[in-house]
C-alpha atoms as a PDB file:
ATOM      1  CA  UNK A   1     134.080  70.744  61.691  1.00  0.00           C
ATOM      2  CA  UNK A   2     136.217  72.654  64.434  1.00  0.00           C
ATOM      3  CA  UNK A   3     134.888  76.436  64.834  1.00  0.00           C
ATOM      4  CA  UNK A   4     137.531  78.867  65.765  1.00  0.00           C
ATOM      5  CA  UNK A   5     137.221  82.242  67.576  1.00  0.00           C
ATOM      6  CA  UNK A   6     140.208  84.560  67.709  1.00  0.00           C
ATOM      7  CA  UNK A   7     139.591  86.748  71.056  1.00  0.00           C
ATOM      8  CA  UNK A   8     141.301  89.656  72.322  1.00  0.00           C
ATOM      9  CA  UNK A   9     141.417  91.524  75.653  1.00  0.00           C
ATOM     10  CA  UNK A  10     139.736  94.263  73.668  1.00  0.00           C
ATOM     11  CA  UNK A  11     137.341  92.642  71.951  1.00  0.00           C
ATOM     12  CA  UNK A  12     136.451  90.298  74.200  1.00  0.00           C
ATOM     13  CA  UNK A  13     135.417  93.567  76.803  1.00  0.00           C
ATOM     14  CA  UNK A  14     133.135  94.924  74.108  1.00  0.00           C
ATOM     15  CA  UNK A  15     131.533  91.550  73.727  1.00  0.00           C
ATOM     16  CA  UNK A  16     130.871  91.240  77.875  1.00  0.00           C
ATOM     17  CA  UNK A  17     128.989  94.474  77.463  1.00  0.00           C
ATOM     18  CA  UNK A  18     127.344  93.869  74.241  1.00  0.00           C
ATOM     19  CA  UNK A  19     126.782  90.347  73.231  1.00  0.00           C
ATOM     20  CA  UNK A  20     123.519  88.267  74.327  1.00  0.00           C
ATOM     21  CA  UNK A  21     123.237  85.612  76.267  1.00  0.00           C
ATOM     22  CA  UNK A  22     120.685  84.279  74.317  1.00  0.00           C
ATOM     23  CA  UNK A  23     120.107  84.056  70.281  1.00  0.00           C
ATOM     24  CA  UNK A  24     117.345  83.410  68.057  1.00  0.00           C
ATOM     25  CA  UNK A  25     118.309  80.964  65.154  1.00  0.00           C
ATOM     26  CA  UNK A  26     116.195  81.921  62.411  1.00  0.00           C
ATOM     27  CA  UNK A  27     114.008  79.567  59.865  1.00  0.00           C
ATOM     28  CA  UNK A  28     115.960  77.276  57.676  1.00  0.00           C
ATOM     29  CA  UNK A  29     119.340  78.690  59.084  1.00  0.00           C
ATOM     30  CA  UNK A  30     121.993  76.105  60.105  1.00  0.00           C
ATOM     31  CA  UNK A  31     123.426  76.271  63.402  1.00  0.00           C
ATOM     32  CA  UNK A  32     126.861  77.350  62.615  1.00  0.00           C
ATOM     33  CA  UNK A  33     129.966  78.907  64.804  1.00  0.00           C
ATOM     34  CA  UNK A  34     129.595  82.617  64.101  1.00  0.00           C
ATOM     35  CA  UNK A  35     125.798  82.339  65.827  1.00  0.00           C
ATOM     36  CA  UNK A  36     127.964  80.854  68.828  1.00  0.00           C
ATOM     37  CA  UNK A  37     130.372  83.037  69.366  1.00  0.00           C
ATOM     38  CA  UNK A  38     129.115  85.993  71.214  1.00  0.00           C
ATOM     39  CA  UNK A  39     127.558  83.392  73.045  1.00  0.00           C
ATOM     40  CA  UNK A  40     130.676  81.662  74.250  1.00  0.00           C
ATOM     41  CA  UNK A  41     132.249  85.309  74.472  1.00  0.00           C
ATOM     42  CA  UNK A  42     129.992  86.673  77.031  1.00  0.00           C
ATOM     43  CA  UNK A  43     129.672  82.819  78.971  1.00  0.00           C
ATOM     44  CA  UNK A  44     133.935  82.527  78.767  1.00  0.00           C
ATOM     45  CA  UNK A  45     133.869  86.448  80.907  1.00  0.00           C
ATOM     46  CA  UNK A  46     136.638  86.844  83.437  1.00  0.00           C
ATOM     47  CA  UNK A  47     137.589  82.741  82.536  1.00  0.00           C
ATOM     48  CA  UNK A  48     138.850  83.701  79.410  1.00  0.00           C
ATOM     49  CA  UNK A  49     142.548  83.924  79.225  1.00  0.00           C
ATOM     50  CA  UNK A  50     144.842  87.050  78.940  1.00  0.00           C
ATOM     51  CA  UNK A  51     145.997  87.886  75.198  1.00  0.00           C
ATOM     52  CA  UNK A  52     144.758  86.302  72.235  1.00  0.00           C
ATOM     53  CA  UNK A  53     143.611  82.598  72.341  1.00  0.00           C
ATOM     54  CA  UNK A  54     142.006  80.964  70.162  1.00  0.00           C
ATOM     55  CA  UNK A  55     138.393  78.989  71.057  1.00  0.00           C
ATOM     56  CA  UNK A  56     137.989  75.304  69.588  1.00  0.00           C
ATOM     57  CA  UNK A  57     134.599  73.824  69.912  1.00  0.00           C
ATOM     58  CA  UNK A  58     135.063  70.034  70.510  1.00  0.00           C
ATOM     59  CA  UNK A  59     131.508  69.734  70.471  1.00  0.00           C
ATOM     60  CA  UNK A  60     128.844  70.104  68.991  1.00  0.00           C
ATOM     61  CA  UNK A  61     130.267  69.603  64.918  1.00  0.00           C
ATOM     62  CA  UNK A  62     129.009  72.297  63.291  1.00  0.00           C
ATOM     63  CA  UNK A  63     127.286  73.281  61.328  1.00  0.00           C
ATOM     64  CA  UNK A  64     124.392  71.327  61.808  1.00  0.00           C
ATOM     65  CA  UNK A  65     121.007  71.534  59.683  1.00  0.00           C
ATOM     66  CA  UNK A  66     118.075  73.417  60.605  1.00  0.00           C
ATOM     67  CA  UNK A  67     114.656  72.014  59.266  1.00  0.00           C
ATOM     68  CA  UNK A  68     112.645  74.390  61.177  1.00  0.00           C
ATOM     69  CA  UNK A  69     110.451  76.579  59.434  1.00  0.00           C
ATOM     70  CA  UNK A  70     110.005  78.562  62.784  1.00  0.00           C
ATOM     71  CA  UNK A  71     112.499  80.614  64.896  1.00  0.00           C
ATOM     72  CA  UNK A  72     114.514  78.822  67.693  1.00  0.00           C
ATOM     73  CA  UNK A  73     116.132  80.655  70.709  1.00  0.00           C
ATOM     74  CA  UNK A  74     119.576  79.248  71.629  1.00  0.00           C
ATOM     75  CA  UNK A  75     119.964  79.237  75.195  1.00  0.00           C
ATOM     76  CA  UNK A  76     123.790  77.744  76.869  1.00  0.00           C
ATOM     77  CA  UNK A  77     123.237  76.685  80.298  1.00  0.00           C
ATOM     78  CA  UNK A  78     125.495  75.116  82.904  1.00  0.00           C
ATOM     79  CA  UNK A  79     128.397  76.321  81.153  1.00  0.00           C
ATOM     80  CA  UNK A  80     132.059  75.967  83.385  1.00  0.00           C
ATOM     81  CA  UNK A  81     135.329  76.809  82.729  1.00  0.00           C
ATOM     82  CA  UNK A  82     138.065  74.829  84.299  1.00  0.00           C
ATOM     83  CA  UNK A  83     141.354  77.299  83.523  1.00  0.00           C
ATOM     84  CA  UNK A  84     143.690  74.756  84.675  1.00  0.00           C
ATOM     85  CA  UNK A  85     143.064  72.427  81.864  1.00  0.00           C
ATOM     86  CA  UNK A  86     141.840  75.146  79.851  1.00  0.00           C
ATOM     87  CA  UNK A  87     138.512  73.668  79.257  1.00  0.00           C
ATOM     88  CA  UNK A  88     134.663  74.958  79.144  1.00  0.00           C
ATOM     89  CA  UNK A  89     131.098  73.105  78.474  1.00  0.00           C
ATOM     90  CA  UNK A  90     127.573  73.633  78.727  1.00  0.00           C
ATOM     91  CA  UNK A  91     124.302  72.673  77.179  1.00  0.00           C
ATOM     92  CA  UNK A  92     123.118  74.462  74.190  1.00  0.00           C
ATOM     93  CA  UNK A  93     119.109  74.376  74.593  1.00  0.00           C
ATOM     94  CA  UNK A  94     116.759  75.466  71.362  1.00  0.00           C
ATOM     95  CA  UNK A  95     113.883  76.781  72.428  1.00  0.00           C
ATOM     96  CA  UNK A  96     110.844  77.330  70.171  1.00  0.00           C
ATOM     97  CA  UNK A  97     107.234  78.304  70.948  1.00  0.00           C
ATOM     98  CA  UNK A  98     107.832  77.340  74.413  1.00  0.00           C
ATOM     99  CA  UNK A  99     109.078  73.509  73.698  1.00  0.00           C
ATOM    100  CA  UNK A 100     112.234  72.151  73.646  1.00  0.00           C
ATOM    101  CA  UNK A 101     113.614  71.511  69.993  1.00  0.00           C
ATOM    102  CA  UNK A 102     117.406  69.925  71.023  1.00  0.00           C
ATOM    103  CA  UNK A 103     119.362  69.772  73.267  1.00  0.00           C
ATOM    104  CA  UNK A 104     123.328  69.798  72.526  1.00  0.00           C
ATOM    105  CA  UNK A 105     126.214  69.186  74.664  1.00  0.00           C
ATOM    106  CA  UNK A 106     128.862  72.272  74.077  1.00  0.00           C
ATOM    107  CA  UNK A 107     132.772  71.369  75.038  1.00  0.00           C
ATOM    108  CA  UNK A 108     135.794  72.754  73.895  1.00  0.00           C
ATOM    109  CA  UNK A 109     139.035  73.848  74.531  1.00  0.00           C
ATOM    110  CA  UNK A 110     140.787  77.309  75.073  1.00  0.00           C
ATOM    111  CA  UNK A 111     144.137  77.585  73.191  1.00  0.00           C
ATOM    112  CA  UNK A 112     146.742  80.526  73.783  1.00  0.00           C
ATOM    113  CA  UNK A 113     148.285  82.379  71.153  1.00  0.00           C
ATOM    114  CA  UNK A 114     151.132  84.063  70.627  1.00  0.00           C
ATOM    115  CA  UNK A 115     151.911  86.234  67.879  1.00  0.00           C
ATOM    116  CA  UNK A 116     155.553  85.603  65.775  1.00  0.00           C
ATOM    117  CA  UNK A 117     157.697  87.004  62.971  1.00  0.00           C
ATOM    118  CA  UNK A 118     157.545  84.989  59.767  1.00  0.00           C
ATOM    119  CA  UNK A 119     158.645  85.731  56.797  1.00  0.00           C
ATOM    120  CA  UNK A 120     156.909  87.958  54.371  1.00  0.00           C
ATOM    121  CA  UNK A 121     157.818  85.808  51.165  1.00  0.00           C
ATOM    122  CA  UNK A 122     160.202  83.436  49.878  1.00  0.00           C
ATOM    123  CA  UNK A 123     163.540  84.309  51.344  1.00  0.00           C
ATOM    124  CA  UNK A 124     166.996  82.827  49.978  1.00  0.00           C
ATOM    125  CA  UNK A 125     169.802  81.422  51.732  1.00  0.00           C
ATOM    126  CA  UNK A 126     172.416  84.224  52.075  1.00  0.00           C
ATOM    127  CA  UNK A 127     170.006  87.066  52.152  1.00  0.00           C
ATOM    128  CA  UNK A 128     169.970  89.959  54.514  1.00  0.00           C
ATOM    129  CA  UNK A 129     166.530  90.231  56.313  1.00  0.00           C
ATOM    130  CA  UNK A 130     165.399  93.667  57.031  1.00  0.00           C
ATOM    131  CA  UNK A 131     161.964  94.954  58.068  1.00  0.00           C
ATOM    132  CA  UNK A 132     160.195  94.613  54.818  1.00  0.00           C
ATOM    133  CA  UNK A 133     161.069  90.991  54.626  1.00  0.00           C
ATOM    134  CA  UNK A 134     159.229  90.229  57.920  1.00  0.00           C
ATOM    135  CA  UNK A 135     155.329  90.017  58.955  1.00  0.00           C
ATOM    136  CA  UNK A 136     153.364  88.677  62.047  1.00  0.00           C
ATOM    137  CA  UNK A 137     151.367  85.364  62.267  1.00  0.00           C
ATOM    138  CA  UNK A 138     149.826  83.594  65.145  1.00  0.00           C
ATOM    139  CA  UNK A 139     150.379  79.932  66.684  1.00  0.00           C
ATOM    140  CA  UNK A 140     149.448  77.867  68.593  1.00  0.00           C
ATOM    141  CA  UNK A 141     151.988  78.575  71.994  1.00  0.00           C
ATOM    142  CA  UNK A 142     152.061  74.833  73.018  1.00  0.00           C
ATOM    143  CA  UNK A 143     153.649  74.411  69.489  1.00  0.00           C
ATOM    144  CA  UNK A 144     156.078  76.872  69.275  1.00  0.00           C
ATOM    145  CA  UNK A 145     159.293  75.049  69.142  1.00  0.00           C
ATOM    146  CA  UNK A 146     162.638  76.173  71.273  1.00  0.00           C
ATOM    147  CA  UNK A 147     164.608  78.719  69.815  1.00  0.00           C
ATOM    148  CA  UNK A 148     161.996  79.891  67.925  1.00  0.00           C
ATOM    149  CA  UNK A 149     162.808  83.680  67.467  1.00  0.00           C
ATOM    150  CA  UNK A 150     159.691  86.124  69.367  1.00  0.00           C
ATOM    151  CA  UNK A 151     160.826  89.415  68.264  1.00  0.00           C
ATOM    152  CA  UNK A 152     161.577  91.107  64.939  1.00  0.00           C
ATOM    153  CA  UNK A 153     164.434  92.885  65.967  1.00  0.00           C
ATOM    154  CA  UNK A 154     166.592  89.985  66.672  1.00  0.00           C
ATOM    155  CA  UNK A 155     166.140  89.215  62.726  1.00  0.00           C
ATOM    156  CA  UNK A 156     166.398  92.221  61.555  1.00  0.00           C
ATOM    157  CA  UNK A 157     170.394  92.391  59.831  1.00  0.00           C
ATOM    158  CA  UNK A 158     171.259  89.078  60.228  1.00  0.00           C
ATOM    159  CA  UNK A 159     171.385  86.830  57.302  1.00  0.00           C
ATOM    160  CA  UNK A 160     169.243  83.483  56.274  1.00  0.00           C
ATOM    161  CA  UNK A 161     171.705  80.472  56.945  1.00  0.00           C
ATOM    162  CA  UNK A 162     168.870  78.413  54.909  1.00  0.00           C
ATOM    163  CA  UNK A 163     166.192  79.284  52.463  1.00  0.00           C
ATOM    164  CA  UNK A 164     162.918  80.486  54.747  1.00  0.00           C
ATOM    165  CA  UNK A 165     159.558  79.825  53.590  1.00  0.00           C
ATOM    166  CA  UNK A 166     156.648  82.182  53.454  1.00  0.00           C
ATOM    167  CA  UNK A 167     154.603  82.149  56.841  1.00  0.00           C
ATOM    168  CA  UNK A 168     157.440  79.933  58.452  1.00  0.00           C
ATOM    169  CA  UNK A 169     158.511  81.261  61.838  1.00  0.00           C
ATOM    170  CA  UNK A 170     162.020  81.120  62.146  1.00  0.00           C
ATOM    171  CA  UNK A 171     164.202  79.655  64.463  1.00  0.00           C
ATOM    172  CA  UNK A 172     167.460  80.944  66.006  1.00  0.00           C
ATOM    173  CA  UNK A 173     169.551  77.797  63.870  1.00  0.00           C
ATOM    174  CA  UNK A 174     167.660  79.482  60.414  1.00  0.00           C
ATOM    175  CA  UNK A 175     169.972  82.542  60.754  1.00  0.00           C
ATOM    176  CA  UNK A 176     173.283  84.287  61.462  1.00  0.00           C
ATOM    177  CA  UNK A 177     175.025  87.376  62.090  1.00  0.00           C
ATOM    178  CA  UNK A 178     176.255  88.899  58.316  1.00  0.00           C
ATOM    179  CA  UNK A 179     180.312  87.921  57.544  1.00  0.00           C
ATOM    180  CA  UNK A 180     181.821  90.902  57.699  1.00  0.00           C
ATOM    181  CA  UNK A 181     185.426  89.157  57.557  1.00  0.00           C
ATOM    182  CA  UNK A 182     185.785  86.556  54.639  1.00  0.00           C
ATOM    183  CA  UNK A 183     188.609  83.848  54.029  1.00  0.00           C
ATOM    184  CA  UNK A 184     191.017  84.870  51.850  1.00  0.00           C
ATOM    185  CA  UNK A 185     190.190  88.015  51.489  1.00  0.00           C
ATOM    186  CA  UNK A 186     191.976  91.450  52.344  1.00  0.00           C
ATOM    187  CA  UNK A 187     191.539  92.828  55.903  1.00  0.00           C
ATOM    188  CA  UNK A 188     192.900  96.258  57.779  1.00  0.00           C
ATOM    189  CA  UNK A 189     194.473  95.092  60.733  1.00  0.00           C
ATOM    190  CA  UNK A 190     194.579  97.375  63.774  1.00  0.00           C
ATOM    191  CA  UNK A 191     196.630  96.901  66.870  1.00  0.00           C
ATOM    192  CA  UNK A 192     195.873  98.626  69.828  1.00  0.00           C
ATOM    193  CA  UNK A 193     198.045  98.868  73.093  1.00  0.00           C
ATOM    194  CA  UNK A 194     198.739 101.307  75.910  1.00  0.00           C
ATOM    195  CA  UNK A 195     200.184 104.158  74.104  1.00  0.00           C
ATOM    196  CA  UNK A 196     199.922 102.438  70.509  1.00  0.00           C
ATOM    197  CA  UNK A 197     197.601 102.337  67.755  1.00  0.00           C
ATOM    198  CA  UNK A 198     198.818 100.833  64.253  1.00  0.00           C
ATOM    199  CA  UNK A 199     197.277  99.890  61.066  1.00  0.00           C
ATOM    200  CA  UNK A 200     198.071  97.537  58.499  1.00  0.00           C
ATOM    201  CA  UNK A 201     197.032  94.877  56.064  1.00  0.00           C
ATOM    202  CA  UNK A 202     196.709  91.638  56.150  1.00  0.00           C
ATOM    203  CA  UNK A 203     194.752  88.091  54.391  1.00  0.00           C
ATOM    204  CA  UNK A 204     191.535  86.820  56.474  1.00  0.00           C
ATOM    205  CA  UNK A 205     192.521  82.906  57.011  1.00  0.00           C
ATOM    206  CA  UNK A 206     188.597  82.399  58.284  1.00  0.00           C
ATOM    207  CA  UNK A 207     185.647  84.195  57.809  1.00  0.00           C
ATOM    208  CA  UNK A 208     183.893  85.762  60.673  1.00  0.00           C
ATOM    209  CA  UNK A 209     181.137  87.604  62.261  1.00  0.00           C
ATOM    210  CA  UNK A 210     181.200  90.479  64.630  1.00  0.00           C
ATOM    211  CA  UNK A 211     183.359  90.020  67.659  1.00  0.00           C
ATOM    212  CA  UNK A 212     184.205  86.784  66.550  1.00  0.00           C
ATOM    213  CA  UNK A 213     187.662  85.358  66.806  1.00  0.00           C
ATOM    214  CA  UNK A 214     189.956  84.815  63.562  1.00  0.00           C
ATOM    215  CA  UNK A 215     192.964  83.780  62.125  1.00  0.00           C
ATOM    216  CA  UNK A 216     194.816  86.726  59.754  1.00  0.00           C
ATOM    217  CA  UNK A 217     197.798  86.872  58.671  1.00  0.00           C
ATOM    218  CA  UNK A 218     200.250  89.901  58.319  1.00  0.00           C
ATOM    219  CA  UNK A 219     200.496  91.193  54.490  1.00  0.00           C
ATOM    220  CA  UNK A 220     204.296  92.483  55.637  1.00  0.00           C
ATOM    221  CA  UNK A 221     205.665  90.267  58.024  1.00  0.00           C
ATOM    222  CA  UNK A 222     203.914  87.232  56.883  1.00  0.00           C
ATOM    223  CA  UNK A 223     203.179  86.437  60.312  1.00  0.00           C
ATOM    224  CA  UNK A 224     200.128  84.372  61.841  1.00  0.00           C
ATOM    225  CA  UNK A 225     197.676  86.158  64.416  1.00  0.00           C
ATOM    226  CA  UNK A 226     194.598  85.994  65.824  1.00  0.00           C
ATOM    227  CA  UNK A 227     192.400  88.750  66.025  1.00  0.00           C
ATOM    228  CA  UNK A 228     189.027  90.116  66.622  1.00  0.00           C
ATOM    229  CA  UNK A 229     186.466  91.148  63.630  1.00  0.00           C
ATOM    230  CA  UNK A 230     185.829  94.734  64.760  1.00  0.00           C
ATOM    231  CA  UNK A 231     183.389  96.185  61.486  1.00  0.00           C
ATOM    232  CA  UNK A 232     183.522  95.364  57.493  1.00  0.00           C
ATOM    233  CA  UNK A 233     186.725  93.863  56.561  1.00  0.00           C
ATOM    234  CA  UNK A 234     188.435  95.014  60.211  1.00  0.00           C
ATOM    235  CA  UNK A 235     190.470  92.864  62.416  1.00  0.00           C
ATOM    236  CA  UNK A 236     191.729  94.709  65.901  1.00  0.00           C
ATOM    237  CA  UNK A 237     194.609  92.656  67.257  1.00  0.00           C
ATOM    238  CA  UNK A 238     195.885  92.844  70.639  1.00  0.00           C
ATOM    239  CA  UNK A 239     193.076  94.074  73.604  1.00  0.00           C
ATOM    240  CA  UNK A 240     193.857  90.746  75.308  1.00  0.00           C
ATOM    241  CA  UNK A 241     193.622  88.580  71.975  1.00  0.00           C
ATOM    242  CA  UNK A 242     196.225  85.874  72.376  1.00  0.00           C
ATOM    243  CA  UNK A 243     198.269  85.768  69.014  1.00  0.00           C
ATOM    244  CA  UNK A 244     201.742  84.314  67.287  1.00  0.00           C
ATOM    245  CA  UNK A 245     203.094  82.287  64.984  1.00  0.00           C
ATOM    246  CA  UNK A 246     201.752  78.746  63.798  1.00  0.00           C
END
């Protein structure tokens, strides 16, 4: 069974000052990882990674029965870290009335975390994500895809391109910016030059975010252009936007 231990700078500083080195495993109690924790906290000390990690025990597999109708002291000796390959071990030793009970290799591995928006509950395809629809779950960091999305504010008003699962972190290809031009529909037109500032109306021929580039045409002239979605249902023409006739 793999034993996990969620650390943080924080915690892990109150656990250097208070946590034994040593713990008595009492009668009839297995050997699980909670007993092992403080131990590894305080024997990890300034090895122990910056931010949250997480702590997999390799070995022993816990927990393991204890038949003893006495107490046992758990001692961990020789234990080394080797942060390059982000790897400890030791020997667990159980101690009791002076005689060695066990002796149990301890190896494991030190994982970092990292901490990502996911979403909060089902979300559909089309839907606009604000802050409510978000919350925070950690990963593993070695399996956090590219393009994954780190921080909530690049998700928050932009809409689902696919339905998002509860949990799921979200990837850059699982949204988009909101359409605020769509095809066929009505659109202000605005053209802006030195000295000139008109408005008009005119038919979306493509839907588009903001700043993108689209095809209108004008409602009056019934001419093609090309244009720039500037806001809800706004395309500004000219500014250096090539346009003309098809």
């Amino acid at each position: 069974m793999r034993g996990i231990l969620i650390l943080l700078a924080g915690v892990l500083a109150c656990a250097l000052v208070g946590a034994p080195r040593a713990m008595t495993l009492p009668p009839g109690v297995p050997l699980d990882q909670t007993l092992l924790d403080p131990m590894l906290a305080v024997a990890l000390g300034p090895e122990a990674p910056d931010g949250p990690f997480e702590v997999v025990l390799d070995q022993p597999r816990l927990p393991l029965g204890n038949p003893s109708s006495r107490p046992t002291d758990l001692v961990l000796h020789g234990f080394e870290v080797d942060p390059d390959r982000g790897r400890f071990g030791g020997i667990l030793v159980g101690l009791s009335e002076g005689r060695t009970r066990f002796r149990l290799p301890v190896a494991g591995r030190l994982v970092r975390q990292i901490e990502l928006p996911v979403a909060a509950h089902p979300i559909a395809r089309g839907h606009l994500l604000t802050e409510t629809d978000l919350d925070w779950q950690r990963f593993d960091a070695h399996r956090v895809r590219p393009g994954t999305i780190e921080v909530a504010e690049e998700l928050i008003g932009t809409v689902a391109r696919r339905p998002l699962q509860t949990g799921r972190a979200i990837a850059s290809r699982d949204i988009e910016q909101p359409r605020l031009v769509e095809r066929g529909r009505a659109v202000r037109l605005l053209y802006a030059g030195p000295g000139l500032r008109l408005e008009t109306l005119g038919i979306a021929q493509q839907s588009g975010t903001l700043g993108e580039i689209v095809r209108v045409v004008n409602a009056d002239s019934e001419r093609a252009l090309t244009g720039i979605v500037a806001g809800p249902g706004v395309v500004r023409i000219g500014g250096g936007v090539a346009g003309g006739a098809r």
